[in-house]
Protein backbone atom coordinates (compact mmCIF):
# COMPACT_ATOMS: atom_id res chain seq x y z
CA UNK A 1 0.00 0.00 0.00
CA UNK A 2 2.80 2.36 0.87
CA UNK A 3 4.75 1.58 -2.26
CA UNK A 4 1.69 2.41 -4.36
CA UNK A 5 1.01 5.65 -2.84
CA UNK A 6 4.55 6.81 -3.04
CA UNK A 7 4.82 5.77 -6.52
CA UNK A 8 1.56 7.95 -7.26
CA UNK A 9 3.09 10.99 -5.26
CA UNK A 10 6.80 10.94 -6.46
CA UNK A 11 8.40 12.77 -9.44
CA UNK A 12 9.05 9.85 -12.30
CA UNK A 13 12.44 8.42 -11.87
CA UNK A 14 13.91 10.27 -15.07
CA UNK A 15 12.87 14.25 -13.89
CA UNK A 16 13.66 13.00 -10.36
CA UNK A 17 17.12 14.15 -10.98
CA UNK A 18 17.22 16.68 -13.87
CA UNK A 19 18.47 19.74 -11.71
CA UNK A 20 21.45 17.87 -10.05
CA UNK A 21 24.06 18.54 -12.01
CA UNK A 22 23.23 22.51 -11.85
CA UNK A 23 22.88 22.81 -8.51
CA UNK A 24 26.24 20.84 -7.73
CA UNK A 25 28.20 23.43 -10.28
CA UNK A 26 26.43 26.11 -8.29
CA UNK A 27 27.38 24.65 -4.59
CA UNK A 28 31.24 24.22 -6.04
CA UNK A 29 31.01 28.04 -7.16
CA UNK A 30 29.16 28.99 -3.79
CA UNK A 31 32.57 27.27 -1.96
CA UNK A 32 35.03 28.52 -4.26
CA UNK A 33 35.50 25.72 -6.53
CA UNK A 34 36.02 25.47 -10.29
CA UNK A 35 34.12 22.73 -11.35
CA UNK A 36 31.17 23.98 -13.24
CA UNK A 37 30.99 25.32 -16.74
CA UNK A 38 32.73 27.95 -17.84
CA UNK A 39 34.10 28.52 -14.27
CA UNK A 40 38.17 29.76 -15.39
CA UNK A 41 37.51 26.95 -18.05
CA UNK A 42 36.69 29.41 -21.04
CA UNK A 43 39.00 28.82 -23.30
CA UNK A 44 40.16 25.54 -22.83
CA UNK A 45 43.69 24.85 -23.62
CA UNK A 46 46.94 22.33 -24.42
CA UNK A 47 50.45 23.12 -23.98
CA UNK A 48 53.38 21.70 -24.75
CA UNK A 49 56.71 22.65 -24.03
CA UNK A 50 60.61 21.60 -25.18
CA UNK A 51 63.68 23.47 -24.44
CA UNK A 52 63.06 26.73 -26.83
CA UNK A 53 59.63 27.48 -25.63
CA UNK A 54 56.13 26.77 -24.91
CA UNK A 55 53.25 26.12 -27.31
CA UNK A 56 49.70 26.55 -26.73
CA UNK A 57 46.51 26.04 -28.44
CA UNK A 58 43.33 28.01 -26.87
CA UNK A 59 39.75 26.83 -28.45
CA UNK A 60 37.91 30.39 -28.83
CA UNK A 61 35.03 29.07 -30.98
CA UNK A 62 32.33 32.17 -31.96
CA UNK A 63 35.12 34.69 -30.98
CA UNK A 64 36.59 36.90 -33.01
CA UNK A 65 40.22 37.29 -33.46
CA UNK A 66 40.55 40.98 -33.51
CA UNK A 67 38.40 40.91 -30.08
CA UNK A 68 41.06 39.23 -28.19
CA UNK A 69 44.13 40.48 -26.13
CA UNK A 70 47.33 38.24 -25.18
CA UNK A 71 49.08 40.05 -22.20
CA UNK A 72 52.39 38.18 -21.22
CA UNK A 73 53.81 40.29 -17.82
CA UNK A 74 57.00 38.37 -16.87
CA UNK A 75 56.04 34.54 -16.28
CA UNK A 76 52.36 35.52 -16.41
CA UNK A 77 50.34 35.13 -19.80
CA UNK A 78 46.89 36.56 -19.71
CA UNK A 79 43.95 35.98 -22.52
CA UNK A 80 41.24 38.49 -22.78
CA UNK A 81 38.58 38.63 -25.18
CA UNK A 82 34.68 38.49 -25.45
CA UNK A 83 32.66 36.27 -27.44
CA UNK A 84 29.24 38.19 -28.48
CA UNK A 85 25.74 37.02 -28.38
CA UNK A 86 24.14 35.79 -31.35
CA UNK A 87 21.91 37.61 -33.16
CA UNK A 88 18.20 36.18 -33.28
CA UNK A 89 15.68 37.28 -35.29
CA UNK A 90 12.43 38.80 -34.36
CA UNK A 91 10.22 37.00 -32.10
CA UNK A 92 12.28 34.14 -31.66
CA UNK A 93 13.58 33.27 -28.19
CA UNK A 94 15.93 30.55 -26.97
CA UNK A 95 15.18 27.10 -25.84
CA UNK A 96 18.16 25.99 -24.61
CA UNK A 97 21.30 28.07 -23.90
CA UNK A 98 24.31 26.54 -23.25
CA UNK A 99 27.32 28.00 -24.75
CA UNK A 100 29.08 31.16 -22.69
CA UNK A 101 28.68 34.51 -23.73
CA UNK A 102 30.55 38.01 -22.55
CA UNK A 103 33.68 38.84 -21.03
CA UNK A 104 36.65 36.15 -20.45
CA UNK A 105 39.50 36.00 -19.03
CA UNK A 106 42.07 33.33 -18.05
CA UNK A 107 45.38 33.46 -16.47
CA UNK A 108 48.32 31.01 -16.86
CA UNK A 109 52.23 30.86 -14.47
CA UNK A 110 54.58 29.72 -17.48
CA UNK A 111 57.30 27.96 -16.63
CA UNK A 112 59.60 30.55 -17.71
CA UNK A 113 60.50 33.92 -18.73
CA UNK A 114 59.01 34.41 -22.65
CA UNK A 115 60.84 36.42 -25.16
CA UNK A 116 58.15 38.80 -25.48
CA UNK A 117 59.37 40.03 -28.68
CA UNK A 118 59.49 36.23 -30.66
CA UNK A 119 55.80 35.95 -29.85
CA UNK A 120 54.05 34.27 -32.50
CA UNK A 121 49.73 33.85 -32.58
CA UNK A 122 47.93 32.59 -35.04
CA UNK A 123 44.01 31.98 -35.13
CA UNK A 124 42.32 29.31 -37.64
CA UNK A 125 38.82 27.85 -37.68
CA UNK A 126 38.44 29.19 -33.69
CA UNK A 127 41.39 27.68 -32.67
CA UNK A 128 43.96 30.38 -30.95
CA UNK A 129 47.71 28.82 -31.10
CA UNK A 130 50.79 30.81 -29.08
CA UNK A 131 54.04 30.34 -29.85
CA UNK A 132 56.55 31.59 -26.70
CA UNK A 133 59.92 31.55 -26.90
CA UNK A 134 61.91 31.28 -24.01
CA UNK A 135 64.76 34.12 -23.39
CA UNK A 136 67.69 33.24 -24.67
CA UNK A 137 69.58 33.55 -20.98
CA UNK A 138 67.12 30.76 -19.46
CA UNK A 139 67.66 28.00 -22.23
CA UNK A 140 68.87 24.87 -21.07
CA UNK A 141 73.07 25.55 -22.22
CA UNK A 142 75.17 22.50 -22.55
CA UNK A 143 78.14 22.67 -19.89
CA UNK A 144 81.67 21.31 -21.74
CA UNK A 145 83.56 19.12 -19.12
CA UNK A 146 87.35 19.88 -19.74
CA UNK A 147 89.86 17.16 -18.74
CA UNK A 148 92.82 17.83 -16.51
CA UNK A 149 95.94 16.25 -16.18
């Protein structure tokens, strides 16, 4: 009898849990986590780095190249940039709005000193890619042992 009367009364299973997801991202936020979407996430990035530099690729979908600014302060690189709303047409509203609009901004520590000068950026298809050279003075220098006798 109970389990009938429950069953009546309760959300079905599948919209039992729709809202869970949200309001974990927004508890993480409320307690100073990262973990939702586009919490410090926007853009997402790769790098990879040898002994002449670092490269990174930043994915910067629906933003426009000219719109964004690369900042590199000592061992601090800095993207800026805004990706713009898109334009609907009369009378027509969303349904479902996922993807981040406005203002971003995203701070990286390198793991060196960049020759600010040697900078190379390139953007294709929404895809941002940095080229940083390290400064000459802080490249790995091989260290000739001389023999004594």
């Amino acid at each position: 009898m109970w389990r009938n009367m429950y069953r009546r009364t309760a959300l079905p299973r599948k919209m039992m849990w729709r809202g869970m997801p949200n309001m974990q991202d927004e508890m993480d936020f409320l307690l100073g986590g990262t973990r939702g979407p586009n919490r410090n996430s926007f853009p997402a990035i790769n790098s990879w780095l040898n002994d002449e530099g670092i490269f990174i690729t930043a994915e910067v979908p629906g933003v426009a190249p000219e719109s964004i600014d690369i900042l590199i302060e000592g061992e601090t690189l800095t993207l800026n940039g805004t990706r713009n709303d898109e334009e609907l047409p009369d009378g027509v509203k969303f349904h479902r709005r996922e993807r981040g609009r406005g203002d971003f901004n995203r701070t990286f520590e390198l793991p060196f000193r960049v020759d600010v000068d040697s900078v190379e950026a390139t953007f294709t298809n929404g895809l941002l890619r940095l080229l940083l050279p390290r400064v000459p003075e802080e490249k790995p220098r091989k260290i000739e042992v001389k023999s004594v006798n």
